[in-house]
N, C-alpha and C. Protein backbone atom coordinates (compact mmCIF):
# COMPACT_ATOMS: atom_id res chain seq x y z
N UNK A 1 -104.17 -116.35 16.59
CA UNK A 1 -103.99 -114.91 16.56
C UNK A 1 -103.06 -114.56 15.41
N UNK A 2 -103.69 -113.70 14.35
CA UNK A 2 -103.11 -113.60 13.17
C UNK A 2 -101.61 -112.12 13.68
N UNK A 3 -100.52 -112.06 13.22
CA UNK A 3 -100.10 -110.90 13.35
C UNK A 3 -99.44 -110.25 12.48
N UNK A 4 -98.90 -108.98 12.45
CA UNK A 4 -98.52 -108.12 10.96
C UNK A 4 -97.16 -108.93 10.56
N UNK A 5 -97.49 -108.82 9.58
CA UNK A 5 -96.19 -109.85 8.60
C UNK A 5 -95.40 -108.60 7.87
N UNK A 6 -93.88 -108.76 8.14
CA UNK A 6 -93.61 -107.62 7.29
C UNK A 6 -93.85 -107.71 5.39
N UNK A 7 -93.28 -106.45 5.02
CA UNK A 7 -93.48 -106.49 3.32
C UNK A 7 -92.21 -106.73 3.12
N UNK A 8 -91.87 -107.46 1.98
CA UNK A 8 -90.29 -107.53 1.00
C UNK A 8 -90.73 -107.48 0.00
N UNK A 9 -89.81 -106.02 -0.88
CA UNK A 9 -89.93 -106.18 -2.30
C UNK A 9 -88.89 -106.80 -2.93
N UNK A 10 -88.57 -107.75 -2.31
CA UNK A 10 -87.81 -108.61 -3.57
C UNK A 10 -87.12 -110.18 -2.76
N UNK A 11 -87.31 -111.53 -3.04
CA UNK A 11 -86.87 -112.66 -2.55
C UNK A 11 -85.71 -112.11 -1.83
N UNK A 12 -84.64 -111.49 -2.22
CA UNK A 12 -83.14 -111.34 -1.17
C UNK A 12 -83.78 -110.97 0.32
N UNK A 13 -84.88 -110.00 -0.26
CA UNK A 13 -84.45 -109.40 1.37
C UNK A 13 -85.15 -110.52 2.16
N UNK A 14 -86.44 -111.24 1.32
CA UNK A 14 -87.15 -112.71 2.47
C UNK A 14 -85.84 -113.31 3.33
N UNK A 15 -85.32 -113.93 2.42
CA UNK A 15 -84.09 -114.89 2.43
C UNK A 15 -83.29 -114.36 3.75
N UNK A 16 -82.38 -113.38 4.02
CA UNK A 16 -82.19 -112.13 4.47
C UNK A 16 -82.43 -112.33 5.97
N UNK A 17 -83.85 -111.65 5.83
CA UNK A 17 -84.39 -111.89 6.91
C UNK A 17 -84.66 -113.78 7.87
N UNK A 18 -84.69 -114.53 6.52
CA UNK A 18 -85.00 -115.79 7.23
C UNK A 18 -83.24 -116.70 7.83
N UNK A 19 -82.68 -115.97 7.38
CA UNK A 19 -81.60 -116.26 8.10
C UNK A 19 -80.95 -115.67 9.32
N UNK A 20 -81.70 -114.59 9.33
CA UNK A 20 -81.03 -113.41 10.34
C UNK A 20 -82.52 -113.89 11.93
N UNK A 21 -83.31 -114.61 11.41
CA UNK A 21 -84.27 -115.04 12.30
C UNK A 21 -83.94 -116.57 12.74
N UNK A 22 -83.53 -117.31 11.94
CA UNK A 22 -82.48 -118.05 12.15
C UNK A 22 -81.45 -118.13 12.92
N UNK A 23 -80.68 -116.82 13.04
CA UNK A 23 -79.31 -117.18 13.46
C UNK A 23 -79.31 -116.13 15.08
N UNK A 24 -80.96 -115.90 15.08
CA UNK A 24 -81.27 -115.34 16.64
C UNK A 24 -82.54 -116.67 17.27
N UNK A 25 -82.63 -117.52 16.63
CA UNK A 25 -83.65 -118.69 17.43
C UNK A 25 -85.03 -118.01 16.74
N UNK A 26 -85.55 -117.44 16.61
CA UNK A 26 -86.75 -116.41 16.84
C UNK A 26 -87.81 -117.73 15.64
N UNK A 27 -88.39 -118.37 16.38
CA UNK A 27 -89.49 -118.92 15.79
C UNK A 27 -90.40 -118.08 14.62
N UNK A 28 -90.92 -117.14 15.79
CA UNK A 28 -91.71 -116.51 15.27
C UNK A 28 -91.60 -115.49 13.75
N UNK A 29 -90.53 -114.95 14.17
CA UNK A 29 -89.59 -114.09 13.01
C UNK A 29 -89.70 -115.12 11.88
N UNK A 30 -89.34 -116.51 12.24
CA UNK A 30 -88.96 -117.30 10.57
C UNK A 30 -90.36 -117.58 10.22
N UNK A 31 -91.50 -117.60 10.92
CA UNK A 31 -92.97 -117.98 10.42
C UNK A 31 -93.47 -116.95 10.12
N UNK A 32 -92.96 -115.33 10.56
CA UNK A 32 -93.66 -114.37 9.87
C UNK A 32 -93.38 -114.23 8.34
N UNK A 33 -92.47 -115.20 7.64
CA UNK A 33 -92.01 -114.91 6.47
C UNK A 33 -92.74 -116.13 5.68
N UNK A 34 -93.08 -116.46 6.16
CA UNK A 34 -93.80 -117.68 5.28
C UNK A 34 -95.67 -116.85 4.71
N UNK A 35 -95.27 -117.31 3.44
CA UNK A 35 -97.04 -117.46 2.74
C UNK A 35 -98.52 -117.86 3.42
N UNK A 36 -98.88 -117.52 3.55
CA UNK A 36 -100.01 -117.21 4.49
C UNK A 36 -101.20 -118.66 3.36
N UNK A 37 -100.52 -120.25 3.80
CA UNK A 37 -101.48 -120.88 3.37
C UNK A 37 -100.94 -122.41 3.75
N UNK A 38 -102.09 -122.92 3.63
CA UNK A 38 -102.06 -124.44 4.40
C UNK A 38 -101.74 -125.18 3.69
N UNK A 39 -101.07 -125.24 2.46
CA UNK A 39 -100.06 -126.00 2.04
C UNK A 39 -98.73 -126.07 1.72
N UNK A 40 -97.90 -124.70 2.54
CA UNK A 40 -96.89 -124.74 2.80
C UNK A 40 -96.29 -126.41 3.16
N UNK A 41 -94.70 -126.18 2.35
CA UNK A 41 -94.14 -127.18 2.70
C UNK A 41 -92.93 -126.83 2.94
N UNK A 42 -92.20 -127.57 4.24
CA UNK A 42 -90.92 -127.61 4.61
C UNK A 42 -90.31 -129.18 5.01
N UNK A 43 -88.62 -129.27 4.36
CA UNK A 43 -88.06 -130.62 4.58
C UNK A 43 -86.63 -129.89 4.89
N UNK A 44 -86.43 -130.67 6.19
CA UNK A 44 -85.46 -130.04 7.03
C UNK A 44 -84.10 -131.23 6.85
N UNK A 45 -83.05 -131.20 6.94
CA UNK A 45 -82.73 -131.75 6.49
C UNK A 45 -82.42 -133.01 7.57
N UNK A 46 -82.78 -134.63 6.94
CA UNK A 46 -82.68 -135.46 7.58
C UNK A 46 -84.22 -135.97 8.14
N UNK A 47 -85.38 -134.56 8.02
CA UNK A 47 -86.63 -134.84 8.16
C UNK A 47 -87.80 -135.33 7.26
N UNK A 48 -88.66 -135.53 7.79
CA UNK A 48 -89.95 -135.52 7.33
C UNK A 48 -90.58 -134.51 6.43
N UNK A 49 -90.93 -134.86 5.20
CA UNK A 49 -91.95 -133.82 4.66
C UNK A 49 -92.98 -133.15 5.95
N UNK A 50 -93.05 -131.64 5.91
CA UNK A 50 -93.96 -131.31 6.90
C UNK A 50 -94.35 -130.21 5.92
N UNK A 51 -96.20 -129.93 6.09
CA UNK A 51 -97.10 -129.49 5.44
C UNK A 51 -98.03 -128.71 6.00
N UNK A 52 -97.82 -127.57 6.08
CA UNK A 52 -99.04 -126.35 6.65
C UNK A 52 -98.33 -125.93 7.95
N UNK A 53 -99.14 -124.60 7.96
CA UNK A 53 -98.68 -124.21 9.17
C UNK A 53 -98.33 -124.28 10.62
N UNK A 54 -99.13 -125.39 11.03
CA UNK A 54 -98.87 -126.10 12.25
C UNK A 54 -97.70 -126.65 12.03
N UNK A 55 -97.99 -127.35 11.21
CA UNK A 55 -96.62 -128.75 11.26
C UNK A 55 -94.95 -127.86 11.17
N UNK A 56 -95.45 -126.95 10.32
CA UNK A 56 -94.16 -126.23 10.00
C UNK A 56 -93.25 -125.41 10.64
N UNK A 57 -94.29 -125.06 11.25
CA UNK A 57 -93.80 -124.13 12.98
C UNK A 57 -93.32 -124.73 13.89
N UNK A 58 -94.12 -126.15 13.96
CA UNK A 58 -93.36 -127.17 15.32
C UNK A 58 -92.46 -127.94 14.63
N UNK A 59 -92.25 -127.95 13.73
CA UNK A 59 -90.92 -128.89 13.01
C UNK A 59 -89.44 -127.61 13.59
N UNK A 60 -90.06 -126.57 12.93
CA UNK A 60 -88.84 -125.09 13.61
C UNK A 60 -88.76 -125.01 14.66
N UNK A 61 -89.96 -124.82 15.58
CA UNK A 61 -89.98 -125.38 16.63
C UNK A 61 -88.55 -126.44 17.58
N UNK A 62 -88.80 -127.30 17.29
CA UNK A 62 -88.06 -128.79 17.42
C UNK A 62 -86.43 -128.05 16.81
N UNK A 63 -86.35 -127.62 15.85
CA UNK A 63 -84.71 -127.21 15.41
C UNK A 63 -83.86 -126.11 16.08
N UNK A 64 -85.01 -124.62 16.31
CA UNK A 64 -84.08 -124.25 16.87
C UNK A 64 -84.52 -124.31 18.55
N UNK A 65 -85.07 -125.55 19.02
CA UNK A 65 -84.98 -125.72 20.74
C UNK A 65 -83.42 -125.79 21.11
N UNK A 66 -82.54 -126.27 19.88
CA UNK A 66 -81.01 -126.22 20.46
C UNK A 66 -80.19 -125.21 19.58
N UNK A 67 -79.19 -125.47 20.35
CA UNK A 67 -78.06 -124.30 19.98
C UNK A 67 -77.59 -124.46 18.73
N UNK A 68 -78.28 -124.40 17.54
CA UNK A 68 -78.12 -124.29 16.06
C UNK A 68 -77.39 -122.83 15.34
N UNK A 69 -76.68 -123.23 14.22
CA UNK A 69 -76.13 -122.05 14.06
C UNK A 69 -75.92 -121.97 12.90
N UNK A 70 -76.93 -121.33 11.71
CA UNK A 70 -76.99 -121.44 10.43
C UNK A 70 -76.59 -121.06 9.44
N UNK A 71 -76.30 -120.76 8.65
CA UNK A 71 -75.15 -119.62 7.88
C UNK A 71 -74.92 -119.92 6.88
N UNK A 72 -76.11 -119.21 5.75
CA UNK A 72 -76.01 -119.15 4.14
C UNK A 72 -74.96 -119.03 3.78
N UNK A 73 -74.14 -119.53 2.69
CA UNK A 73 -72.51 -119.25 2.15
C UNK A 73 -72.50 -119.29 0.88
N UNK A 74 -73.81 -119.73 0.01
CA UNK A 74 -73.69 -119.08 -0.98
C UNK A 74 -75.12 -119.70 -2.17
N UNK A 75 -75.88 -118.17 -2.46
CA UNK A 75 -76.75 -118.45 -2.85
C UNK A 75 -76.50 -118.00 -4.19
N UNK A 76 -77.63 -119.24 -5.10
CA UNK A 76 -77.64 -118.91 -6.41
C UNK A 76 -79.16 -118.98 -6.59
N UNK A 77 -80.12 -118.00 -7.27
CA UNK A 77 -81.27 -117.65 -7.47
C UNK A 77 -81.21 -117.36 -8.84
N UNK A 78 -83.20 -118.18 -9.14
CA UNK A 78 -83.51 -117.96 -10.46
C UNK A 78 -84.82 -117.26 -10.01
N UNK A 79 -84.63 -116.18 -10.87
CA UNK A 79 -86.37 -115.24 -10.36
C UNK A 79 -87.29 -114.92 -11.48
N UNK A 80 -88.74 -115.28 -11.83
CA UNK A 80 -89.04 -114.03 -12.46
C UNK A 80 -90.26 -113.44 -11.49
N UNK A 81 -91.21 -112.64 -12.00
CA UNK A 81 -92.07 -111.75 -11.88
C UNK A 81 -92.65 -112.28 -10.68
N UNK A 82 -92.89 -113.74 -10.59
CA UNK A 82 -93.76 -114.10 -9.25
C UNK A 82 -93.98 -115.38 -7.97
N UNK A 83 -92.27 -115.90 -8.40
CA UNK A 83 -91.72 -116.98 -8.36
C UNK A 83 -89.80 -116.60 -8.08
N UNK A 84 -89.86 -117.16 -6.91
CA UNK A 84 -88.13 -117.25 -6.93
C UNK A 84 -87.62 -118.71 -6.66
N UNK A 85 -86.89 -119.05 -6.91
CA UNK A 85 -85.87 -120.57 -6.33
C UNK A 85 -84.49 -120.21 -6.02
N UNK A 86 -83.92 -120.45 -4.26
CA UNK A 86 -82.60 -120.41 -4.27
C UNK A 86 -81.92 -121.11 -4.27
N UNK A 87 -80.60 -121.47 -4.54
CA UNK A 87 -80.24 -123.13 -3.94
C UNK A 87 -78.78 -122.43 -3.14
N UNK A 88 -78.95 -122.80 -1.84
CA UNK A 88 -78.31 -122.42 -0.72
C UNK A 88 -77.15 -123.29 -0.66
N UNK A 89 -76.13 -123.16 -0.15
CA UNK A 89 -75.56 -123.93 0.67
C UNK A 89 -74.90 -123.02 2.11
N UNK A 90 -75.56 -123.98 3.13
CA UNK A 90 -75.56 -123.78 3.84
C UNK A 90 -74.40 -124.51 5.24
N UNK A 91 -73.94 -123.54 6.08
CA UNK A 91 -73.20 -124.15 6.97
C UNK A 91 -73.69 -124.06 8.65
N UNK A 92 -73.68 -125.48 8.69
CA UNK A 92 -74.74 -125.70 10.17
C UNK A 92 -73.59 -125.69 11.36
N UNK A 93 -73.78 -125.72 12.31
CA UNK A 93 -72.88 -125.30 13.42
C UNK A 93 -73.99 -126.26 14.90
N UNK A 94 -74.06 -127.38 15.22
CA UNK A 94 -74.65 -127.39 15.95
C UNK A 94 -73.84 -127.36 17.94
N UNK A 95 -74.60 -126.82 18.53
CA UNK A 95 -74.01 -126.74 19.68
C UNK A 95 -72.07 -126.07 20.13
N UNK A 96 -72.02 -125.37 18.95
CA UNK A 96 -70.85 -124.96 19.37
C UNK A 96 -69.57 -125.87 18.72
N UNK A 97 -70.23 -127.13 17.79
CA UNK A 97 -69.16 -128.54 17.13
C UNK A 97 -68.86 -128.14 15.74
N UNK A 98 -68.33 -128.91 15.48
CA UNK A 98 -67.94 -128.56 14.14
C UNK A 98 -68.84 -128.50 13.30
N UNK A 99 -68.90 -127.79 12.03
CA UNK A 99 -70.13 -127.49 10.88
C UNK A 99 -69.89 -128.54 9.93
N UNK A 100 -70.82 -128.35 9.46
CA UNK A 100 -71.73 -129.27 8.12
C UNK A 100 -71.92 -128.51 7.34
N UNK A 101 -71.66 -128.94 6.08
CA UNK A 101 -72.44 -127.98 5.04
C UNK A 101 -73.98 -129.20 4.42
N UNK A 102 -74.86 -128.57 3.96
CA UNK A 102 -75.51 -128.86 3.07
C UNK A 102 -76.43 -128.09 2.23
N UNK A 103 -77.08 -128.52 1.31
CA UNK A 103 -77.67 -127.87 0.26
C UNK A 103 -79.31 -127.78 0.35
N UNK A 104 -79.70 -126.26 0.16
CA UNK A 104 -81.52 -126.24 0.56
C UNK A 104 -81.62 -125.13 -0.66
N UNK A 105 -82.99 -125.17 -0.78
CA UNK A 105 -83.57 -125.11 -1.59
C UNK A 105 -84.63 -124.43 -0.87
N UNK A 106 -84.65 -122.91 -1.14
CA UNK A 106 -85.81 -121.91 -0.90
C UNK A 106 -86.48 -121.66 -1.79
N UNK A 107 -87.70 -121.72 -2.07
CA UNK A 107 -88.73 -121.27 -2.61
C UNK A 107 -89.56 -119.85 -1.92
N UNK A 108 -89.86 -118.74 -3.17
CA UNK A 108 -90.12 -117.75 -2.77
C UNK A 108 -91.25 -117.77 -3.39
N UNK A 109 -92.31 -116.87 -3.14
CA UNK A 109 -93.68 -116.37 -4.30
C UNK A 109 -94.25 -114.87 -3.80
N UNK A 110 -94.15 -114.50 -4.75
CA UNK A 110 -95.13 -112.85 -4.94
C UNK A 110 -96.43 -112.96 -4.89
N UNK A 111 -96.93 -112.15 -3.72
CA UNK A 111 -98.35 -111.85 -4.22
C UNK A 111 -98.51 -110.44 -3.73
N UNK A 112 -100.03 -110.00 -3.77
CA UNK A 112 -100.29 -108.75 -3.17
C UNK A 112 -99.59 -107.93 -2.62
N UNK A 113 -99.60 -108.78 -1.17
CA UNK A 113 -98.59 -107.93 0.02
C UNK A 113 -97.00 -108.26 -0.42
N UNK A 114 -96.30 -108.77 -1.33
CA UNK A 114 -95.32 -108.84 -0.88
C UNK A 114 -94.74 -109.67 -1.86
N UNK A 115 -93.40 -110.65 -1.03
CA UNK A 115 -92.52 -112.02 -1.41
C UNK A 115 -92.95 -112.70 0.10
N UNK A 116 -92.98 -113.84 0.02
CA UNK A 116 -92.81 -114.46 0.93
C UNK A 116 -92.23 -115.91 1.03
């Protein structure tokens, strides 16, 4: 069951949103932001390359089943016209313990409808 994906005119607000879907569990919220194609890729950190939409959903799936707690701290982005790259660092919080930082790497792309 396909459902409405919002619009972003510009990578921040993707990003934005994929943290703020993130930092409420919301599966669904972080897969409505993804590119609408079966070779999506996501590497979580410590994981497996995972590829397309199935895999990518139950890999998120699997992360936020626990009390995860994510929190961009500082992004640096290169953009042009139809293509973004961020490089995050990020601070993880699992179960309420002490945080981790590490470093991710978002990839954005423009098309039609949008950024995603």
């Amino acid at each position: 069951m396909k459902t409405s994906k919002p619009i972003f005119t510009t990578p921040a607000a993707v990003e934005e949103a994929f943290y703020d879907a993130l930092s409420r569990g919301d599966v669904q919220g972080v897969m409505s932001l993804w590119a609408e194609d079966d070779d999506i890729v996501c590497i979580q950190p410590g994981g497996p390359r995972t590829t397309g939409m199935s895999a990518v959903r139950q890999a998120w799936e699997g992360v936020l089943a626990g009390r995860l707690d994510i929190r961009a701290r500082s992004i640096q982005r290169y953009e042009t016209m139809t293509t973004a790259v961020s490089s995050v660092i990020e601070e993880i919080t699992v179960a309420g313990d002490e945080s981790v930082r590490c470093v991710a790497t978002n990839v954005f792309v423009k098309d039609a409808r949008g950024w995603r």
